[in-house]
C-alpha atoms as a PDB file:
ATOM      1  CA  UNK A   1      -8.234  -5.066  -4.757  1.00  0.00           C
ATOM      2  CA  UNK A   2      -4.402  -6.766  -4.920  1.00  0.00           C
ATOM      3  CA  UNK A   3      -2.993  -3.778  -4.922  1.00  0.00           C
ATOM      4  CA  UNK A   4      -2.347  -3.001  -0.921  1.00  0.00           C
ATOM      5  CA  UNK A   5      -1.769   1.044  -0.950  1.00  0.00           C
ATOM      6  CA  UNK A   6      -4.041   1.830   2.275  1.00  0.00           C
ATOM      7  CA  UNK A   7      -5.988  -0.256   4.193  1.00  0.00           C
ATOM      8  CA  UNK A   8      -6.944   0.911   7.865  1.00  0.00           C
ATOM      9  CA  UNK A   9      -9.795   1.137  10.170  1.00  0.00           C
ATOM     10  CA  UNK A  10     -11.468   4.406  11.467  1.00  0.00           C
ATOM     11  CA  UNK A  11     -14.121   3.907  14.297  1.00  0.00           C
ATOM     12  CA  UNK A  12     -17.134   6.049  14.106  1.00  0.00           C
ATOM     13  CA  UNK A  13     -20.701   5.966  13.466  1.00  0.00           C
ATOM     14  CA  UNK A  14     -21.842   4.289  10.377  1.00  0.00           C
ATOM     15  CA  UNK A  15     -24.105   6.873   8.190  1.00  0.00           C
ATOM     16  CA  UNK A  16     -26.374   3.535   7.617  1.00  0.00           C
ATOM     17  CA  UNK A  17     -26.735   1.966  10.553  1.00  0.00           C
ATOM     18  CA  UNK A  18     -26.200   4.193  13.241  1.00  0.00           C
ATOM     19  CA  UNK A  19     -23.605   1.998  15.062  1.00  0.00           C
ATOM     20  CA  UNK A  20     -20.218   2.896  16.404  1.00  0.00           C
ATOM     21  CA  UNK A  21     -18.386   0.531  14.650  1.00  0.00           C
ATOM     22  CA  UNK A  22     -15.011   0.567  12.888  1.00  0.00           C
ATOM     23  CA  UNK A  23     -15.475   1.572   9.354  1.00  0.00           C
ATOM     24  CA  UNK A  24     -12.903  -0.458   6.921  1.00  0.00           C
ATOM     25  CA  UNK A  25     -10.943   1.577   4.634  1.00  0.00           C
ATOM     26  CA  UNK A  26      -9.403   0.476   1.555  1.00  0.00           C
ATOM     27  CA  UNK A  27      -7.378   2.566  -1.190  1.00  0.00           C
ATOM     28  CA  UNK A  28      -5.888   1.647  -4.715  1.00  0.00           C
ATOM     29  CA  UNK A  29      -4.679   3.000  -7.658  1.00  0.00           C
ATOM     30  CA  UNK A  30      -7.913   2.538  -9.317  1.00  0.00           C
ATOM     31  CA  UNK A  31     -10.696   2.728  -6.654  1.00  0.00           C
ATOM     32  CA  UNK A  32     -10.944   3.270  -2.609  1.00  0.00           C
ATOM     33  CA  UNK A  33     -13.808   1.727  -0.405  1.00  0.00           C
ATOM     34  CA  UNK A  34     -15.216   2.679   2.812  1.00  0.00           C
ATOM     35  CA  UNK A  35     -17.010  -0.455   4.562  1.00  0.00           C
ATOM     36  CA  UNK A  36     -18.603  -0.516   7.884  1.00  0.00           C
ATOM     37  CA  UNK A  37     -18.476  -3.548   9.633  1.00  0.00           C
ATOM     38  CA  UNK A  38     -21.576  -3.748  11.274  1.00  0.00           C
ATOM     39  CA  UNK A  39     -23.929  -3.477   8.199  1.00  0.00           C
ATOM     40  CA  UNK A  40     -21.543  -4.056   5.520  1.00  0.00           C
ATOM     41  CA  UNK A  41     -22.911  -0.554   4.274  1.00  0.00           C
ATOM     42  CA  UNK A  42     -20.057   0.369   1.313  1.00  0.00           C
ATOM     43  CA  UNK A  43     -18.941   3.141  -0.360  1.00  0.00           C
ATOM     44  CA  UNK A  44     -17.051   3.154  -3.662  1.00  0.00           C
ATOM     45  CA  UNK A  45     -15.051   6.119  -4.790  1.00  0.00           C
ATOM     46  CA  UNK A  46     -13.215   5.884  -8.246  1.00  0.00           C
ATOM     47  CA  UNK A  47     -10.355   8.139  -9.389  1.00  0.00           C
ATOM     48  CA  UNK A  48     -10.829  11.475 -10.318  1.00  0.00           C
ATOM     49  CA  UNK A  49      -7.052  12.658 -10.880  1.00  0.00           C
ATOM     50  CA  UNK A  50      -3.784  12.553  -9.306  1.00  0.00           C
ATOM     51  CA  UNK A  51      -1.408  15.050  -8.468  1.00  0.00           C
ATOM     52  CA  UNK A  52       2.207  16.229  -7.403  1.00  0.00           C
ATOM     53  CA  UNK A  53       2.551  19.061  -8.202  1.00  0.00           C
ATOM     54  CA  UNK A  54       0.458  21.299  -5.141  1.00  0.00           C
ATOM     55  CA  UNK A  55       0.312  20.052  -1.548  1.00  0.00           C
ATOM     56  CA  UNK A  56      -2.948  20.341  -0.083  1.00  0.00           C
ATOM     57  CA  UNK A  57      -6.000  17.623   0.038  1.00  0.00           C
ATOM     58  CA  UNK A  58      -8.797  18.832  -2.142  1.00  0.00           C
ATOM     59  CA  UNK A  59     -12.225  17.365  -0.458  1.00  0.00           C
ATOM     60  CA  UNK A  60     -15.150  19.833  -0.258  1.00  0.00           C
ATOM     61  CA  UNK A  61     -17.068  18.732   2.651  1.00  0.00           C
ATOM     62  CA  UNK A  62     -20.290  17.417   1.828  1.00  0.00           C
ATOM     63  CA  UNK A  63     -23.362  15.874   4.155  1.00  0.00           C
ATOM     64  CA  UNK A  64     -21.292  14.460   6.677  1.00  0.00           C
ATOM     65  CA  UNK A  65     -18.288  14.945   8.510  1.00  0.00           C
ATOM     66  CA  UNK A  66     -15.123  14.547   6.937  1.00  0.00           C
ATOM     67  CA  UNK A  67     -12.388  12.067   8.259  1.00  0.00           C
ATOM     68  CA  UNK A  68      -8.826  13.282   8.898  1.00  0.00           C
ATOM     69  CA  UNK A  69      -6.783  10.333   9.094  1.00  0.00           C
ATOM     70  CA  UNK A  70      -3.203   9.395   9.002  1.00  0.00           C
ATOM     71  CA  UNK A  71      -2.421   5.797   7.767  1.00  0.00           C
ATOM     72  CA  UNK A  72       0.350   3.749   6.511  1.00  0.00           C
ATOM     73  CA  UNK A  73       1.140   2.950   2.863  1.00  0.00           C
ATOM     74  CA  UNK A  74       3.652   2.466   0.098  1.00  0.00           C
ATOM     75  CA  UNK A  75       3.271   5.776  -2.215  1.00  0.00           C
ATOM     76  CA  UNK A  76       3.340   4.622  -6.050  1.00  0.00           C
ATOM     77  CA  UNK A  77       4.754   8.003  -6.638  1.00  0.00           C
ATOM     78  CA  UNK A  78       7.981   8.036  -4.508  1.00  0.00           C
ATOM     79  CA  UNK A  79       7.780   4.096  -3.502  1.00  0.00           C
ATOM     80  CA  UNK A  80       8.445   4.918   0.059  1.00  0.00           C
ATOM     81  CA  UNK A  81       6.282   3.316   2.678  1.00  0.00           C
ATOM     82  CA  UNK A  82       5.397   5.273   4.959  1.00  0.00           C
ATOM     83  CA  UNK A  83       2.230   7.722   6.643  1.00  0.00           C
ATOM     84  CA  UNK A  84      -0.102   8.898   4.026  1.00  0.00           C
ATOM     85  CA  UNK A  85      -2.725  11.658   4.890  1.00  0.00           C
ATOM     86  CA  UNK A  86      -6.890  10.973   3.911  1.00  0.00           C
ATOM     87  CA  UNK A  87      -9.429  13.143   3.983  1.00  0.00           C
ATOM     88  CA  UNK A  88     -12.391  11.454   3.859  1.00  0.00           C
ATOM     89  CA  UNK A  89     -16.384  12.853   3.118  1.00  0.00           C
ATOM     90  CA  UNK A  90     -19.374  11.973   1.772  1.00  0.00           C
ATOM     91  CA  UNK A  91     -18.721  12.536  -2.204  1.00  0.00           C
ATOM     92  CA  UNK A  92     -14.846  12.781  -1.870  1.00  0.00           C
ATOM     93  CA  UNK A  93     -11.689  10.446  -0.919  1.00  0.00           C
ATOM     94  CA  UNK A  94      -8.166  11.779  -1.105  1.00  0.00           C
ATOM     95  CA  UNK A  95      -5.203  10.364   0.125  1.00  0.00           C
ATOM     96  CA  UNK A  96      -1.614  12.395   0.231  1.00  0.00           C
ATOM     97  CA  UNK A  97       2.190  10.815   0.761  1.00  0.00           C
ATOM     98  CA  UNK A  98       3.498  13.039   3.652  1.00  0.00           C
ATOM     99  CA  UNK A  99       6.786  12.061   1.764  1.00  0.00           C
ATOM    100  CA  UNK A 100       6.652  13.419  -1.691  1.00  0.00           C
ATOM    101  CA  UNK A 101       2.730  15.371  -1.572  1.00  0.00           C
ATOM    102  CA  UNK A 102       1.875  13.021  -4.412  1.00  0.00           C
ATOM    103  CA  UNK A 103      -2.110  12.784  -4.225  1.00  0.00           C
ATOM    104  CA  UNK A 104      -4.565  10.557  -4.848  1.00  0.00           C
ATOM    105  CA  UNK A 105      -8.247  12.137  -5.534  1.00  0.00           C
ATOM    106  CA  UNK A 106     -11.361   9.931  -5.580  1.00  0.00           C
ATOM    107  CA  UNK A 107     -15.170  10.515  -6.161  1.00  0.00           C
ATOM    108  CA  UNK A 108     -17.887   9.218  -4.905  1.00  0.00           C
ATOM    109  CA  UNK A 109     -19.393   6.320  -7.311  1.00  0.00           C
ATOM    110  CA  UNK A 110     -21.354   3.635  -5.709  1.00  0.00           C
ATOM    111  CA  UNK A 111     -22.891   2.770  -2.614  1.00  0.00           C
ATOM    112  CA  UNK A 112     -24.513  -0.876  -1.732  1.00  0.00           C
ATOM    113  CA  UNK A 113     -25.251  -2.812   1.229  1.00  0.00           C
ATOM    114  CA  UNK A 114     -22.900  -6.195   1.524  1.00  0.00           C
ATOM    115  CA  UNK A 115     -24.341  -7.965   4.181  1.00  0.00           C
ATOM    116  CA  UNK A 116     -27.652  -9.838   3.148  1.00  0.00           C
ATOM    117  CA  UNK A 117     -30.681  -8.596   5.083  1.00  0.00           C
ATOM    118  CA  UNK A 118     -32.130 -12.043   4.630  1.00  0.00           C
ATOM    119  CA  UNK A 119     -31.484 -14.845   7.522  1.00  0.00           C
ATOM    120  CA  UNK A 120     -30.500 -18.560   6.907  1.00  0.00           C
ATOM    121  CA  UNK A 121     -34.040 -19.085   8.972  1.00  0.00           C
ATOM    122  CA  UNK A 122     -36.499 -16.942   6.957  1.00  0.00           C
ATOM    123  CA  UNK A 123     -38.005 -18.442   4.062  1.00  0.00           C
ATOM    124  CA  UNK A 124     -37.531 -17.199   0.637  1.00  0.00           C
ATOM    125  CA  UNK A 125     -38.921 -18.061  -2.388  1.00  0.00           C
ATOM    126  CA  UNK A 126     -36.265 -19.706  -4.431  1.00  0.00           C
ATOM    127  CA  UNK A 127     -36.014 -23.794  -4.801  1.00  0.00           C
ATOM    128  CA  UNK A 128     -35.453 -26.102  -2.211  1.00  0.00           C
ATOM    129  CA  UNK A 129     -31.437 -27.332  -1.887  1.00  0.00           C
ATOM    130  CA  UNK A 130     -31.250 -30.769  -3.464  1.00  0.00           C
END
């Protein structure tokens, strides 16, 4: 992800882990992540479709709370930098320019875990390092 749209942090409590940790969020053009940093638990959320013609965020709430948030970013729409609304739930990500309403809409895609649950200590069953 090159592109640098949004990227901003959101403290709550991961849906994974349990922990009250700041959740990382990242938004492009062509896909937006949500990453907590305690478990590395990560959403994915492709594009859906864009809009500028209505303002209004369009993100039916789902199994867990959705995130209001305001962060900063350069709209590709207007190019003006500046504070960008997301609205952020389980099977939805949208982000709007306060500037022009140009909107981003994202769904859910893929969810992983990015830390691995294995420790340098434990022993796995792979070949030794030469």
């Amino acid at each position: 992800m090159s592109e640098r749209f949004i990227f901003t942090r959101y403290r709550t409590r991961c849906y994974h882990c349990g922990e009250d940790a700041p959740q990382i969020i990242k938004a492009v053009s062509t896909q937006a992540q949500v990453i907590c940093s305690a478990c590395g638990a990560t959403r994915i959320f492709i594009p859906r479709f864009e809009n500028t013609e209505t303002i209004g965020i369009c993100t039916p709430i789902g199994c867990y709370d959705v995130w209001n948030i305001e962060a900063a970013g350069r709209c590709k729409n207007c190019g003006v930098t500046g504070p960008h609304d997301l609205a952020i739930g389980c099977n939805h990500f949208t982000t709007r320019c306060r500037n022009c309403g140009y909107a981003h809409f994202y769904r859910f895609n893929l969810e992983y875990m990015g830390k691995c649950p294995v420790s340098e200590t434990d022993e796995v069953n792979a070949p030794r390092a030469p």
